[in-house]
PDB file of N, CA and C in Angstrom:
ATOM      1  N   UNK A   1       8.033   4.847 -16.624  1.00  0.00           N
ATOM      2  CA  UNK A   1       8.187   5.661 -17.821  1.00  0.00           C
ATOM      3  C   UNK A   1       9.004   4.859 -18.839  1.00  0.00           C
ATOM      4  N   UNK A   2       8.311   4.941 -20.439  1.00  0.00           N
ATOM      5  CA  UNK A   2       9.181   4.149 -21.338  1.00  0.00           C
ATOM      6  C   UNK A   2      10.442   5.695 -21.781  1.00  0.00           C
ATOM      7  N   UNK A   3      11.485   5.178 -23.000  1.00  0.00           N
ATOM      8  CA  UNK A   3      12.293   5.657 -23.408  1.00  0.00           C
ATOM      9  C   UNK A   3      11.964   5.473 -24.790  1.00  0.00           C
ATOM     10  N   UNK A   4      12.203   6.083 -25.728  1.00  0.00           N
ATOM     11  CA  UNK A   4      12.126   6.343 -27.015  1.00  0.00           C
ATOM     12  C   UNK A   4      13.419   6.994 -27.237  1.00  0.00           C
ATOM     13  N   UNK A   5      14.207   5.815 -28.461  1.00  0.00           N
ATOM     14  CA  UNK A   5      15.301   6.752 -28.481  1.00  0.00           C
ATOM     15  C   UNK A   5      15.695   7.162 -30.018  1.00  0.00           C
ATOM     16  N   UNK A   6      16.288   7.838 -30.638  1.00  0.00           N
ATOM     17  CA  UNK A   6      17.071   7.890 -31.727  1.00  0.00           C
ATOM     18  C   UNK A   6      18.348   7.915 -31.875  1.00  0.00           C
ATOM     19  N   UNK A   7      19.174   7.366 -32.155  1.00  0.00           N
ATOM     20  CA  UNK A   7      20.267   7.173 -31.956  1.00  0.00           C
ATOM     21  C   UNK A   7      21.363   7.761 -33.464  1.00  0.00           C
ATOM     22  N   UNK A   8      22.317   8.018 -33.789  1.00  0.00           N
ATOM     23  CA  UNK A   8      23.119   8.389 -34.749  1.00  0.00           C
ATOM     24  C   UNK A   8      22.592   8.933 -36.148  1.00  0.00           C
ATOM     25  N   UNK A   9      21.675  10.023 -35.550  1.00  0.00           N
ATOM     26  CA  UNK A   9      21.383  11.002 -36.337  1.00  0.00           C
ATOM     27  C   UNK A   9      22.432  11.847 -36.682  1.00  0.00           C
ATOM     28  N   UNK A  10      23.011  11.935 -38.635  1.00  0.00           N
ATOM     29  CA  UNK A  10      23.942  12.758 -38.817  1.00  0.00           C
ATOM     30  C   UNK A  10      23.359  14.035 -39.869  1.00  0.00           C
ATOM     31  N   UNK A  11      23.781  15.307 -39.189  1.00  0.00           N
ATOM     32  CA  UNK A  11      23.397  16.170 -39.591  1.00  0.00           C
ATOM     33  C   UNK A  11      24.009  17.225 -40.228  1.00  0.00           C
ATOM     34  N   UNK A  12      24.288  18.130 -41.414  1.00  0.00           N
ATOM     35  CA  UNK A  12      25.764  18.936 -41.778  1.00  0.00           C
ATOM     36  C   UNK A  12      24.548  20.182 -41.010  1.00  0.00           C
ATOM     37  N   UNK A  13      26.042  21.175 -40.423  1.00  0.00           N
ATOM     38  CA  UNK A  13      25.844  22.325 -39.779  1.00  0.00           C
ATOM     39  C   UNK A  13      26.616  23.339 -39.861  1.00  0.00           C
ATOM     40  N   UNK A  14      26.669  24.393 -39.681  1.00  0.00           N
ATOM     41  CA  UNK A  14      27.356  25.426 -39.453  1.00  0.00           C
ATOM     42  C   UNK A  14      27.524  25.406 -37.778  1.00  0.00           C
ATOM     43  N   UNK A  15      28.679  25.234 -37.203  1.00  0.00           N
ATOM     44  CA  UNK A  15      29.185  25.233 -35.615  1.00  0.00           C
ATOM     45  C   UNK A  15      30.306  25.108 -35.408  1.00  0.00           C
ATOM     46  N   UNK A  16      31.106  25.999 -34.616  1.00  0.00           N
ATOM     47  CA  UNK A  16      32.192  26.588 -34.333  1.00  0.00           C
ATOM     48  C   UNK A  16      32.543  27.751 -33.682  1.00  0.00           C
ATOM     49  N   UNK A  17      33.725  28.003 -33.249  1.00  0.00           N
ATOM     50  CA  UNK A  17      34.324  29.720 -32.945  1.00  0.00           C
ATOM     51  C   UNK A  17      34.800  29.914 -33.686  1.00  0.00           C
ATOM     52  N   UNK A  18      35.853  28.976 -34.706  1.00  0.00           N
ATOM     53  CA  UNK A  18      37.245  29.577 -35.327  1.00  0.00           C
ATOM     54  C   UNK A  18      36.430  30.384 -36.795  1.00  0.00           C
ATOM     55  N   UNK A  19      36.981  30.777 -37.474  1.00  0.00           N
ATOM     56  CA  UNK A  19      36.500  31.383 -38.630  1.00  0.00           C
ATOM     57  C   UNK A  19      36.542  30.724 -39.675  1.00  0.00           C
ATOM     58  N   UNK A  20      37.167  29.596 -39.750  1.00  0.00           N
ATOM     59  CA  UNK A  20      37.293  28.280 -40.971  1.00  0.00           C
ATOM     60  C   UNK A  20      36.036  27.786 -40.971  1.00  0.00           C
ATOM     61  N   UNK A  21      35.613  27.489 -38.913  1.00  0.00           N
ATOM     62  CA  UNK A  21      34.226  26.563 -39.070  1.00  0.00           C
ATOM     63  C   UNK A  21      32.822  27.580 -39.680  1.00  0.00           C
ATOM     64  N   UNK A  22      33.428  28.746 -39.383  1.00  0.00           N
ATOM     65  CA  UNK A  22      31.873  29.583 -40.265  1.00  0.00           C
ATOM     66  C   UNK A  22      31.815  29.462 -41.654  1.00  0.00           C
ATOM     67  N   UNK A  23      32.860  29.220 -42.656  1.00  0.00           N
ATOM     68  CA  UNK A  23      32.750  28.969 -43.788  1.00  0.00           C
ATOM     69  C   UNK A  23      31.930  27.898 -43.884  1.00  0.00           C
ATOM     70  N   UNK A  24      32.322  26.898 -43.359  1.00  0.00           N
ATOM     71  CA  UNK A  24      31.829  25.306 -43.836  1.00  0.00           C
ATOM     72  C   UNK A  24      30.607  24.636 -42.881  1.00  0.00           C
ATOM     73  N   UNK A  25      30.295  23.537 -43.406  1.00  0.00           N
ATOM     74  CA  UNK A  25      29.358  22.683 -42.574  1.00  0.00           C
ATOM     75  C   UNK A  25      30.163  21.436 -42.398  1.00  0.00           C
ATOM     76  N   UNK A  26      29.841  21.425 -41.334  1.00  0.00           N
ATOM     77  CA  UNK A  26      30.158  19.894 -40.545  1.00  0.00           C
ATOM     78  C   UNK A  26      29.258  18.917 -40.045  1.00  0.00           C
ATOM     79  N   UNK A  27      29.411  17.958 -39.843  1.00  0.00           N
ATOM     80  CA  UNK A  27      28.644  17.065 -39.333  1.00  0.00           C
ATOM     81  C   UNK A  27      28.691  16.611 -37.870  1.00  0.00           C
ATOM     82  N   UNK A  28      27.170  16.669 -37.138  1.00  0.00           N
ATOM     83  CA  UNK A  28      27.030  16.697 -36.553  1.00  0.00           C
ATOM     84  C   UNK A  28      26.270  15.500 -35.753  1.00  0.00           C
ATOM     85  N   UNK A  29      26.336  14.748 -34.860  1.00  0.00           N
ATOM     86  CA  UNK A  29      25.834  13.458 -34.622  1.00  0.00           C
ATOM     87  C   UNK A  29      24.970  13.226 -33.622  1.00  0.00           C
ATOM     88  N   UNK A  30      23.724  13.054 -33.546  1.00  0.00           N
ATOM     89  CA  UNK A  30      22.497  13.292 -32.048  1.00  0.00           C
ATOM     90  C   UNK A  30      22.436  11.769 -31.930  1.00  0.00           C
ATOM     91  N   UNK A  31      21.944  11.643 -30.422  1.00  0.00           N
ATOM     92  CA  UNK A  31      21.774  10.417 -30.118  1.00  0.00           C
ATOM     93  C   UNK A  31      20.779  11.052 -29.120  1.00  0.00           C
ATOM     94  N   UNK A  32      19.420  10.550 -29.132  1.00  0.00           N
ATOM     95  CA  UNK A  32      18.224  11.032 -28.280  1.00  0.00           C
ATOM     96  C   UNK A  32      17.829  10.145 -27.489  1.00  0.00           C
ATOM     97  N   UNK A  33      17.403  10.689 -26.315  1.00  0.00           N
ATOM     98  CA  UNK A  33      16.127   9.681 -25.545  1.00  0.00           C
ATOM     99  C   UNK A  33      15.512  10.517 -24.507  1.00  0.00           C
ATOM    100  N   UNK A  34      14.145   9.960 -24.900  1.00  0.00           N
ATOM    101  CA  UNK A  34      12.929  10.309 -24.727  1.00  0.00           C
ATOM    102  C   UNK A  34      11.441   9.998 -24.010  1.00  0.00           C
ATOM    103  N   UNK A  35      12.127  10.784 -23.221  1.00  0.00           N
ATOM    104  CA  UNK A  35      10.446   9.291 -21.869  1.00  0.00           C
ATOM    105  C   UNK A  35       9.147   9.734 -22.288  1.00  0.00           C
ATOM    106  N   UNK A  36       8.197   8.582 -22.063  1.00  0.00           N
ATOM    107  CA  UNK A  36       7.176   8.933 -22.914  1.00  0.00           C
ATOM    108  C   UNK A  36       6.659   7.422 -21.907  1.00  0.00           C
ATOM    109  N   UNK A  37       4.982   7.635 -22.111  1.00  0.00           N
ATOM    110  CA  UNK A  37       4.396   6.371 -21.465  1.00  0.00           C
ATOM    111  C   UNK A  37       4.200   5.754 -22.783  1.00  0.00           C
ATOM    112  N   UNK A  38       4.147   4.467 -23.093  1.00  0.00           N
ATOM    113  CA  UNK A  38       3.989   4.032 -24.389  1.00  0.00           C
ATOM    114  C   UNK A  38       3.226   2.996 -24.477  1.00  0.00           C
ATOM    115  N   UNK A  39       1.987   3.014 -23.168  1.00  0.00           N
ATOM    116  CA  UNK A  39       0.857   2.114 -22.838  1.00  0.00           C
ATOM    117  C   UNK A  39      -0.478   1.814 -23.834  1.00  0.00           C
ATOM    118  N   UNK A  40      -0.783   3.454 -23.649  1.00  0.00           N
ATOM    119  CA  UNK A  40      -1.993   3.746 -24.856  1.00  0.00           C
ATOM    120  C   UNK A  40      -1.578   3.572 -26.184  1.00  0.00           C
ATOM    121  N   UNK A  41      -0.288   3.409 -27.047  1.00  0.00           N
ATOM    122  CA  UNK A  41      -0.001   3.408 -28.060  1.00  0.00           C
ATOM    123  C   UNK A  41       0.196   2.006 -28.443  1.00  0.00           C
ATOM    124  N   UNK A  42       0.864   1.406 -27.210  1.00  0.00           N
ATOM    125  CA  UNK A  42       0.665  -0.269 -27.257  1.00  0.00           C
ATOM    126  C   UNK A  42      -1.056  -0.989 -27.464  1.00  0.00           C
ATOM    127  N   UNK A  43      -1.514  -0.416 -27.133  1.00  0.00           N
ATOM    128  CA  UNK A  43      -2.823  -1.056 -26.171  1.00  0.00           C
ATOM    129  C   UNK A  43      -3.478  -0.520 -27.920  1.00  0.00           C
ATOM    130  N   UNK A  44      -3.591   0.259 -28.399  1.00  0.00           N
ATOM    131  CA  UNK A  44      -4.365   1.116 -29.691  1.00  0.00           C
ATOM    132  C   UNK A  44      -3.677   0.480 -31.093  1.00  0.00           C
ATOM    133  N   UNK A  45      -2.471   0.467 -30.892  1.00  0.00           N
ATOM    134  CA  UNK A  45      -1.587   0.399 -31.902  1.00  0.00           C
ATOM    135  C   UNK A  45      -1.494   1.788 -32.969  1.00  0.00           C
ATOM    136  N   UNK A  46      -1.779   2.674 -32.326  1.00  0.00           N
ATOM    137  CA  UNK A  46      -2.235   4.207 -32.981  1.00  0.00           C
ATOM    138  C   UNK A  46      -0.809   5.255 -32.603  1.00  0.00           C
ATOM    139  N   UNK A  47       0.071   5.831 -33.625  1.00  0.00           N
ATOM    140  CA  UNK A  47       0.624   6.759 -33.491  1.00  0.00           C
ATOM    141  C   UNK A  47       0.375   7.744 -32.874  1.00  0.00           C
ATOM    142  N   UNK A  48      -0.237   8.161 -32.707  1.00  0.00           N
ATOM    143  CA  UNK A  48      -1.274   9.601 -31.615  1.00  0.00           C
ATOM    144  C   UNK A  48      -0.976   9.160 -30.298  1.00  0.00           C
ATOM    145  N   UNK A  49      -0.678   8.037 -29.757  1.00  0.00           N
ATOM    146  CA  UNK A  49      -0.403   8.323 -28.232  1.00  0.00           C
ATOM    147  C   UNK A  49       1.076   7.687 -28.229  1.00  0.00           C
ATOM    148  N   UNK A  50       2.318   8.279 -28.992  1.00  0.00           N
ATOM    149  CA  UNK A  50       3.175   7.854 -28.515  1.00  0.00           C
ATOM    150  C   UNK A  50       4.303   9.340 -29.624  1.00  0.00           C
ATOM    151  N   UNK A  51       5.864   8.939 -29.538  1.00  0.00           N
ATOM    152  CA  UNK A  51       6.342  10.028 -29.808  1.00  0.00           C
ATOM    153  C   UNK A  51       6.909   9.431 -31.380  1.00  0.00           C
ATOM    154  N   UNK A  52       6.167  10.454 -32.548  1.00  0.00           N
ATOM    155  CA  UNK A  52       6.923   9.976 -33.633  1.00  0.00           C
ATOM    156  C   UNK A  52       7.937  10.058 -33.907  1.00  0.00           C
ATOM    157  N   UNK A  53       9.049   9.258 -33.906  1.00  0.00           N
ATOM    158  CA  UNK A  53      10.347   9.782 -34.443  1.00  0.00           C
ATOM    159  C   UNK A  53      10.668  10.107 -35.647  1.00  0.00           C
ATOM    160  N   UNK A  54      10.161  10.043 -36.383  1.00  0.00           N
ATOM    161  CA  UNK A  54      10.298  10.310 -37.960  1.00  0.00           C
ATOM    162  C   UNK A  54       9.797  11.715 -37.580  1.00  0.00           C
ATOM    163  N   UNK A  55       9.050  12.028 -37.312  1.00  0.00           N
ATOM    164  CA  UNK A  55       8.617  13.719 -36.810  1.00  0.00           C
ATOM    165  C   UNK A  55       9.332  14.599 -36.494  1.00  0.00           C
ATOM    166  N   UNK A  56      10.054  14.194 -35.325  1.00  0.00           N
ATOM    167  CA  UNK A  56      11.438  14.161 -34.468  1.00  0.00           C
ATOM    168  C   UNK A  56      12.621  14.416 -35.157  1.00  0.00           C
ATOM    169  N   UNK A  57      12.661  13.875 -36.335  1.00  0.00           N
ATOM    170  CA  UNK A  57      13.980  13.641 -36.957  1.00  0.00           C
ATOM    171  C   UNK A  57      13.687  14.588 -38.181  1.00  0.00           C
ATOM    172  N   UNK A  58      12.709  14.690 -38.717  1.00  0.00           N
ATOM    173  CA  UNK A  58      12.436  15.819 -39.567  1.00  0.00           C
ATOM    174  C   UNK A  58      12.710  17.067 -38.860  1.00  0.00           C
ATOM    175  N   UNK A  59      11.822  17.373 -37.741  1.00  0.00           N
ATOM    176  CA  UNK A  59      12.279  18.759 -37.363  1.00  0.00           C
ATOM    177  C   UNK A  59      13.793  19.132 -36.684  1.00  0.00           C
ATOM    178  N   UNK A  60      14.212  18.443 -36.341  1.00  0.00           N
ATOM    179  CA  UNK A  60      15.447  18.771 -35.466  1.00  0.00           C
ATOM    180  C   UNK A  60      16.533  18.240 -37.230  1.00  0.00           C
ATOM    181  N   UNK A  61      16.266  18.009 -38.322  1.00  0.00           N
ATOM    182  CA  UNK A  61      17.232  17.883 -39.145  1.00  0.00           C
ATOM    183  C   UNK A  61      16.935  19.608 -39.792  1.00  0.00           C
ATOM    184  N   UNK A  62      15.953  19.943 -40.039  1.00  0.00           N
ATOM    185  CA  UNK A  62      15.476  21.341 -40.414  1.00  0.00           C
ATOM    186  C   UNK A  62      15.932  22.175 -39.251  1.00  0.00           C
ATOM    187  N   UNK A  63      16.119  22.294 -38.446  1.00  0.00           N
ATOM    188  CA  UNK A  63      16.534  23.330 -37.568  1.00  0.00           C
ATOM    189  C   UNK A  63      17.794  23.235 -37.279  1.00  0.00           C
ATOM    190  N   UNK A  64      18.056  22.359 -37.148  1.00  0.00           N
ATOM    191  CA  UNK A  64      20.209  21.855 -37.481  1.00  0.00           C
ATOM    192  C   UNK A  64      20.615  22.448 -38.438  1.00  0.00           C
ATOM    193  N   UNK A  65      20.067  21.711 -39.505  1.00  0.00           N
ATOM    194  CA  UNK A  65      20.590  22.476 -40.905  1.00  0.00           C
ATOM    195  C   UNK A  65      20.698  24.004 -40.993  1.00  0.00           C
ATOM    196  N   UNK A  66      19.512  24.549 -40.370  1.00  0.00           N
ATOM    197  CA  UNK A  66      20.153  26.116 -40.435  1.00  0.00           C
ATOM    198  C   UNK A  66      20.401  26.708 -39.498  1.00  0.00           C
ATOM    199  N   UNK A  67      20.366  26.463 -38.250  1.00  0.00           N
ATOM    200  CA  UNK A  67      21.331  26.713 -37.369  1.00  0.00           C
ATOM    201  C   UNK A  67      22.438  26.947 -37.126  1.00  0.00           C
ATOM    202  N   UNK A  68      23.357  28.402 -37.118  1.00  0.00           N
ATOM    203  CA  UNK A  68      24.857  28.393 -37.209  1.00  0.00           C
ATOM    204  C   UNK A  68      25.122  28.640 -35.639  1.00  0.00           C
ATOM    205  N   UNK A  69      25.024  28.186 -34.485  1.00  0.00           N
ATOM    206  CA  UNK A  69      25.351  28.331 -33.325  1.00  0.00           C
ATOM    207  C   UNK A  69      26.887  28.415 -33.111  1.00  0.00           C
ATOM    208  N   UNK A  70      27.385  28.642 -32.237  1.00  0.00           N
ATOM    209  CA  UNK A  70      28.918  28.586 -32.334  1.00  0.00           C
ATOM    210  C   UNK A  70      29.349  27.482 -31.122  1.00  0.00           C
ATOM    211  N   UNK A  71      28.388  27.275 -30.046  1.00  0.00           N
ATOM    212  CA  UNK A  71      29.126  26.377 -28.990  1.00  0.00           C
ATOM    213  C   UNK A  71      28.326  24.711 -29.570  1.00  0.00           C
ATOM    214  N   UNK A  72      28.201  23.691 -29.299  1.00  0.00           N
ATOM    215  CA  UNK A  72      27.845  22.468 -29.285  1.00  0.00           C
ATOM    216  C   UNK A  72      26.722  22.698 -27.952  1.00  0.00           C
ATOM    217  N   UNK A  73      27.194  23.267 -26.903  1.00  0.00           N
ATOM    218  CA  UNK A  73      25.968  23.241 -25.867  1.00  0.00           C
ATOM    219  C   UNK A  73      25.066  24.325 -26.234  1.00  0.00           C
ATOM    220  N   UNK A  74      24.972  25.224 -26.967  1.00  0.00           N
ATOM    221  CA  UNK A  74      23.740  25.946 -27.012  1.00  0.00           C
ATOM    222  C   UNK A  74      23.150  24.812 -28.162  1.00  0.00           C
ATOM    223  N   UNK A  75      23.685  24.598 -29.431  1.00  0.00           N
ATOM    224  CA  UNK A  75      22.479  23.560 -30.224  1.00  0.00           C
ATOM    225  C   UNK A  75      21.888  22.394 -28.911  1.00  0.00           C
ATOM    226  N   UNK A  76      22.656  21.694 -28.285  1.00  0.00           N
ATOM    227  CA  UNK A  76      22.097  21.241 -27.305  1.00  0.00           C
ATOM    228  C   UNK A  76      21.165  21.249 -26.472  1.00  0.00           C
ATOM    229  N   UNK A  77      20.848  22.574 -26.115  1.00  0.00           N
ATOM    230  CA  UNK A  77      20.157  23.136 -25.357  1.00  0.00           C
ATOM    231  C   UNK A  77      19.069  23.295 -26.023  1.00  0.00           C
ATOM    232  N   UNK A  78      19.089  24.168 -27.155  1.00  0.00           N
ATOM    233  CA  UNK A  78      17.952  24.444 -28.341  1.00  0.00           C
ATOM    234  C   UNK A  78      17.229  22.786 -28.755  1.00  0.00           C
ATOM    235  N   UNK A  79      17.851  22.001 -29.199  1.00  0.00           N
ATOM    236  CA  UNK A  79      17.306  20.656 -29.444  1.00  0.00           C
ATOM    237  C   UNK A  79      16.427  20.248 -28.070  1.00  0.00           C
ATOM    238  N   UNK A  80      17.004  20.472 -26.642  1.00  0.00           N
ATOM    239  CA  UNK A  80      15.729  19.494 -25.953  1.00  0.00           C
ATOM    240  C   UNK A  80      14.850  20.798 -25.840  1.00  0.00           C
ATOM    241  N   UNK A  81      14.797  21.534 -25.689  1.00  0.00           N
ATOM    242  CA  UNK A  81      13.984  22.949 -25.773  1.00  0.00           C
ATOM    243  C   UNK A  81      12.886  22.330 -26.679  1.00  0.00           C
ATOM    244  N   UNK A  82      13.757  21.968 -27.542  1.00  0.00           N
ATOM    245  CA  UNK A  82      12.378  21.887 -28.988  1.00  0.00           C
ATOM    246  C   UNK A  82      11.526  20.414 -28.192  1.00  0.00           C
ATOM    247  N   UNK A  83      12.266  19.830 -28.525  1.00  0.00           N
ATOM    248  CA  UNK A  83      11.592  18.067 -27.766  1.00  0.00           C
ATOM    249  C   UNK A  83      10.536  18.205 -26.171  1.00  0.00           C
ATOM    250  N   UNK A  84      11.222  19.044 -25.876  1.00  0.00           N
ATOM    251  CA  UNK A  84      10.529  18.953 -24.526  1.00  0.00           C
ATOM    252  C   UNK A  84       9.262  19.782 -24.744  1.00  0.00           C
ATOM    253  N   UNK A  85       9.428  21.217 -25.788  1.00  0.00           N
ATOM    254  CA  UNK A  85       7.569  21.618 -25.382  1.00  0.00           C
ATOM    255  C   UNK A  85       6.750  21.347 -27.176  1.00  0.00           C
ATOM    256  N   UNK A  86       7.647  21.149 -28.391  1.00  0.00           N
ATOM    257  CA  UNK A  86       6.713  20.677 -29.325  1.00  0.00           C
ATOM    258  C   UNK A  86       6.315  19.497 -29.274  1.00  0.00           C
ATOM    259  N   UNK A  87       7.398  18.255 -28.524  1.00  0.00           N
ATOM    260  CA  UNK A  87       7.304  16.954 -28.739  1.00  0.00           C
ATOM    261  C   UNK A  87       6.422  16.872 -26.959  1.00  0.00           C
ATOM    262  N   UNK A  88       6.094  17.239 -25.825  1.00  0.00           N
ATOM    263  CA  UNK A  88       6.015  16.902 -25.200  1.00  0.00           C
ATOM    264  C   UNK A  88       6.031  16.317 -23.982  1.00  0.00           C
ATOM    265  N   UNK A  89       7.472  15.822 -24.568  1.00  0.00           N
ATOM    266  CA  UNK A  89       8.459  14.867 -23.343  1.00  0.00           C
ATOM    267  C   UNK A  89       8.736  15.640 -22.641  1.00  0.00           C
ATOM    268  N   UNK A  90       8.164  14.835 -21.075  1.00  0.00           N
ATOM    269  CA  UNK A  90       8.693  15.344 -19.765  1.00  0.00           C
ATOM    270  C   UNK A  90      10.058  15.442 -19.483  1.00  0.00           C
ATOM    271  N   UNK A  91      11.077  13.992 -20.152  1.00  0.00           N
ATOM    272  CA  UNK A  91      12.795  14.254 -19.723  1.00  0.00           C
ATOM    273  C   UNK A  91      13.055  13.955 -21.465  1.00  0.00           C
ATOM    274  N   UNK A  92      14.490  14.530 -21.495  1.00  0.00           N
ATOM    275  CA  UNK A  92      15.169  14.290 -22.647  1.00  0.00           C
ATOM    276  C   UNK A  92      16.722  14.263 -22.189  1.00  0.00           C
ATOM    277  N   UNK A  93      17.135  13.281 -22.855  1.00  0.00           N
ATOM    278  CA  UNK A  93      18.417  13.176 -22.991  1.00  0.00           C
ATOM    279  C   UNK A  93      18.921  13.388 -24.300  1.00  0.00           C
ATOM    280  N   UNK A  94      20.123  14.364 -24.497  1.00  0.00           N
ATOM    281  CA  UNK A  94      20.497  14.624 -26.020  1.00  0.00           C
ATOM    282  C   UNK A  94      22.368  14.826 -25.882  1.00  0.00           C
ATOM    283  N   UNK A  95      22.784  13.671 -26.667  1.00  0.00           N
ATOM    284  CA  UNK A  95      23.873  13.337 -26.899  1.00  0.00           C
ATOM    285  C   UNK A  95      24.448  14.057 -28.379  1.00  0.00           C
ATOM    286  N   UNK A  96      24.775  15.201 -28.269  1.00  0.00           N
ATOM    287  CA  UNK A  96      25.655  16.040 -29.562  1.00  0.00           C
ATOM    288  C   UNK A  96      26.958  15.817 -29.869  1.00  0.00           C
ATOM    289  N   UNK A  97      27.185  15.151 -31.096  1.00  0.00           N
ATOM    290  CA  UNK A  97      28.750  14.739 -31.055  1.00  0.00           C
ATOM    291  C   UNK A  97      29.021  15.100 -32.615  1.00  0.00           C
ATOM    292  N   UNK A  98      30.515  15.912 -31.629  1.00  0.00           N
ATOM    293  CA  UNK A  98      30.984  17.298 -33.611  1.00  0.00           C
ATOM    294  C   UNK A  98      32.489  16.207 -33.740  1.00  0.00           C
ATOM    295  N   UNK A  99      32.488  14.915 -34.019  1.00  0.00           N
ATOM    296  CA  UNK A  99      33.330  14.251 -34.897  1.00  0.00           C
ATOM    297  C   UNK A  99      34.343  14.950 -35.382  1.00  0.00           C
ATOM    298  N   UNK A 100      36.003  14.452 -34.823  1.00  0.00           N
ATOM    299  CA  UNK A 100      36.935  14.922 -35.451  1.00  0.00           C
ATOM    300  C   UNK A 100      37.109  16.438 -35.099  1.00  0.00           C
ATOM    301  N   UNK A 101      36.320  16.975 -34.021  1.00  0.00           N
ATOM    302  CA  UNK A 101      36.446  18.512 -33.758  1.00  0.00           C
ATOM    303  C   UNK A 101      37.833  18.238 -33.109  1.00  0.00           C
ATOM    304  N   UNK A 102      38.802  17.352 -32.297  1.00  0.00           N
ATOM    305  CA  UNK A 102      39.773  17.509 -31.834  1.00  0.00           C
ATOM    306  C   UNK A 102      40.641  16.285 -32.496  1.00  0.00           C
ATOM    307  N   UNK A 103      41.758  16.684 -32.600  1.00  0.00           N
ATOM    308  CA  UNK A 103      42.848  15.526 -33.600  1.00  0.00           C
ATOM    309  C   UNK A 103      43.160  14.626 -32.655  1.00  0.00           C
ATOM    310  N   UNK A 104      43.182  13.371 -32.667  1.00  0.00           N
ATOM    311  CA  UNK A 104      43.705  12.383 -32.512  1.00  0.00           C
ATOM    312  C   UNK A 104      42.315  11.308 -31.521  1.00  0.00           C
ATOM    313  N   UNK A 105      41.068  12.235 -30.977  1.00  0.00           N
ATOM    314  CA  UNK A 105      39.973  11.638 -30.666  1.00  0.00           C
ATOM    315  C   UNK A 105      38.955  11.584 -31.791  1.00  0.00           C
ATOM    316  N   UNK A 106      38.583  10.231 -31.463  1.00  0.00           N
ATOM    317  CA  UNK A 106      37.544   9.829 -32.215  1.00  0.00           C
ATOM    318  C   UNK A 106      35.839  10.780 -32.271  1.00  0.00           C
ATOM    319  N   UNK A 107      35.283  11.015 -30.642  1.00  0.00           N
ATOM    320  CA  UNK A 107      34.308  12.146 -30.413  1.00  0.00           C
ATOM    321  C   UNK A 107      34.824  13.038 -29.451  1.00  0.00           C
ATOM    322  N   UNK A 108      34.162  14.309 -29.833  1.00  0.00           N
ATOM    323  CA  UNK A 108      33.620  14.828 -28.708  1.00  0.00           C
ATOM    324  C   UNK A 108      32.372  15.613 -29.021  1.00  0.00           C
ATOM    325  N   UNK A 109      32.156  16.236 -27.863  1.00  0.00           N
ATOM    326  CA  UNK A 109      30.925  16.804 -27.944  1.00  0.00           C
ATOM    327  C   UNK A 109      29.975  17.035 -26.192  1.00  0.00           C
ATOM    328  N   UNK A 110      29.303  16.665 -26.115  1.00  0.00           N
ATOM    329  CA  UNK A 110      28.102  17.295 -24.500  1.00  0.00           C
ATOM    330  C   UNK A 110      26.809  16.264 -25.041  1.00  0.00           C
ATOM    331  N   UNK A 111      26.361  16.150 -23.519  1.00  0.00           N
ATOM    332  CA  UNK A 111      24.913  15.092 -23.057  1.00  0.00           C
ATOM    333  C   UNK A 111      24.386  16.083 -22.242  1.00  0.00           C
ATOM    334  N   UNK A 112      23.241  16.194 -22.156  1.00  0.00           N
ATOM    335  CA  UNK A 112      22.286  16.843 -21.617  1.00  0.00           C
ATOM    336  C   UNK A 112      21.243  16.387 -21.828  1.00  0.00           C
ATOM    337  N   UNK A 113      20.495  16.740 -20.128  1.00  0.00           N
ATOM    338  CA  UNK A 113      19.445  15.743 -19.902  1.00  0.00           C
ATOM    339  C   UNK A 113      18.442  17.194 -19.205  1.00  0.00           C
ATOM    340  N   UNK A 114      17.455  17.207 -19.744  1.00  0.00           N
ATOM    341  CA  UNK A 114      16.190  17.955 -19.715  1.00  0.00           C
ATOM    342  C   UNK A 114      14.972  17.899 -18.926  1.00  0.00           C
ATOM    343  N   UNK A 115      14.332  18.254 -18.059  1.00  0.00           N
ATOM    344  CA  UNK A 115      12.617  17.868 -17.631  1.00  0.00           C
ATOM    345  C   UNK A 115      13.167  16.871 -16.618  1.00  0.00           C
ATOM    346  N   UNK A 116      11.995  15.966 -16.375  1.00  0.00           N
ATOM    347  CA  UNK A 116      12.180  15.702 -15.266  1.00  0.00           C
ATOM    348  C   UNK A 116      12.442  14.157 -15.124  1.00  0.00           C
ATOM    349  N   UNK A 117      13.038  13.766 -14.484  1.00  0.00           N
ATOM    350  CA  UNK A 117      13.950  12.225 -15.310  1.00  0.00           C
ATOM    351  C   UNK A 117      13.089  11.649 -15.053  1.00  0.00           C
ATOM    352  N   UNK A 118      13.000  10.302 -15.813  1.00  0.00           N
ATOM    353  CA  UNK A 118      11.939   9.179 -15.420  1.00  0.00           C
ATOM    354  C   UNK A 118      11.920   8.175 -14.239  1.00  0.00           C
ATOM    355  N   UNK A 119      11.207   7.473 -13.285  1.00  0.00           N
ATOM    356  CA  UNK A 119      11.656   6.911 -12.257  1.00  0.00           C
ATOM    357  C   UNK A 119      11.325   5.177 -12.640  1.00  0.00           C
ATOM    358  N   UNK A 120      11.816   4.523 -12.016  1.00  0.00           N
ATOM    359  CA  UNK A 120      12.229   3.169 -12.516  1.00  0.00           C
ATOM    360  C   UNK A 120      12.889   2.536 -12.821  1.00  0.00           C
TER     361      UNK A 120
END
């Protein structure tokens, strides 16, 4: 199985508990990967047998954007949800990172890994 990844996708959101973070949007940081066979797309050179990321990155920036979730693991959850039955992919890995949510660390945030991992 290949990997397809996207890496430091930044997104402004509504996410939080406290009542400051419901006022505002913050930014939010995805780092994806995505198993996918990427044989027929090699072999064709044809977008149709492989995973567009520009596709990828359009929809999950549209559904971020209005998304006001309150934990980091439910958008989490919702993002490979989406990847795994619009996009396809059997496993997903999705790295959510809410920058500066705690003082004096650089990230935090949750990884979650989806479907069924790739072997190899």
């Amino acid at each position: 199985m290949d990997i397809i990844f996207l890496r430091g996708l930044e997104i402004e959101t509504t996410i939080g508990i406290y009542q400051w973070e419901r006022e505002i949007k913050q930014t939010v940081i995805l780092d994806l990967e995505m198993a996918t066979d990427i044989r027929q797309a090699a072999a064709t050179d044809d977008i149709r047998y492989t995973v567009d990321y520009k596709a990828v990155a359009k929809r999950l920036i549209a559904f971020v954007e209005e998304s006001q979730f309150y934990l980091v693991e439910t958008l989490a959850e919702r993002i490979a949800q989406i990847l795994l039955t619009e996009f396809s992919v059997p496993w997903v890995r999705v790295s959510l990172n809410k920058k500066g949510a705690i003082r004096g660390a650089s990230d935090v945030g949750v990884i979650i890994e989806r479907g069924e991992r790739p072997r190899g």
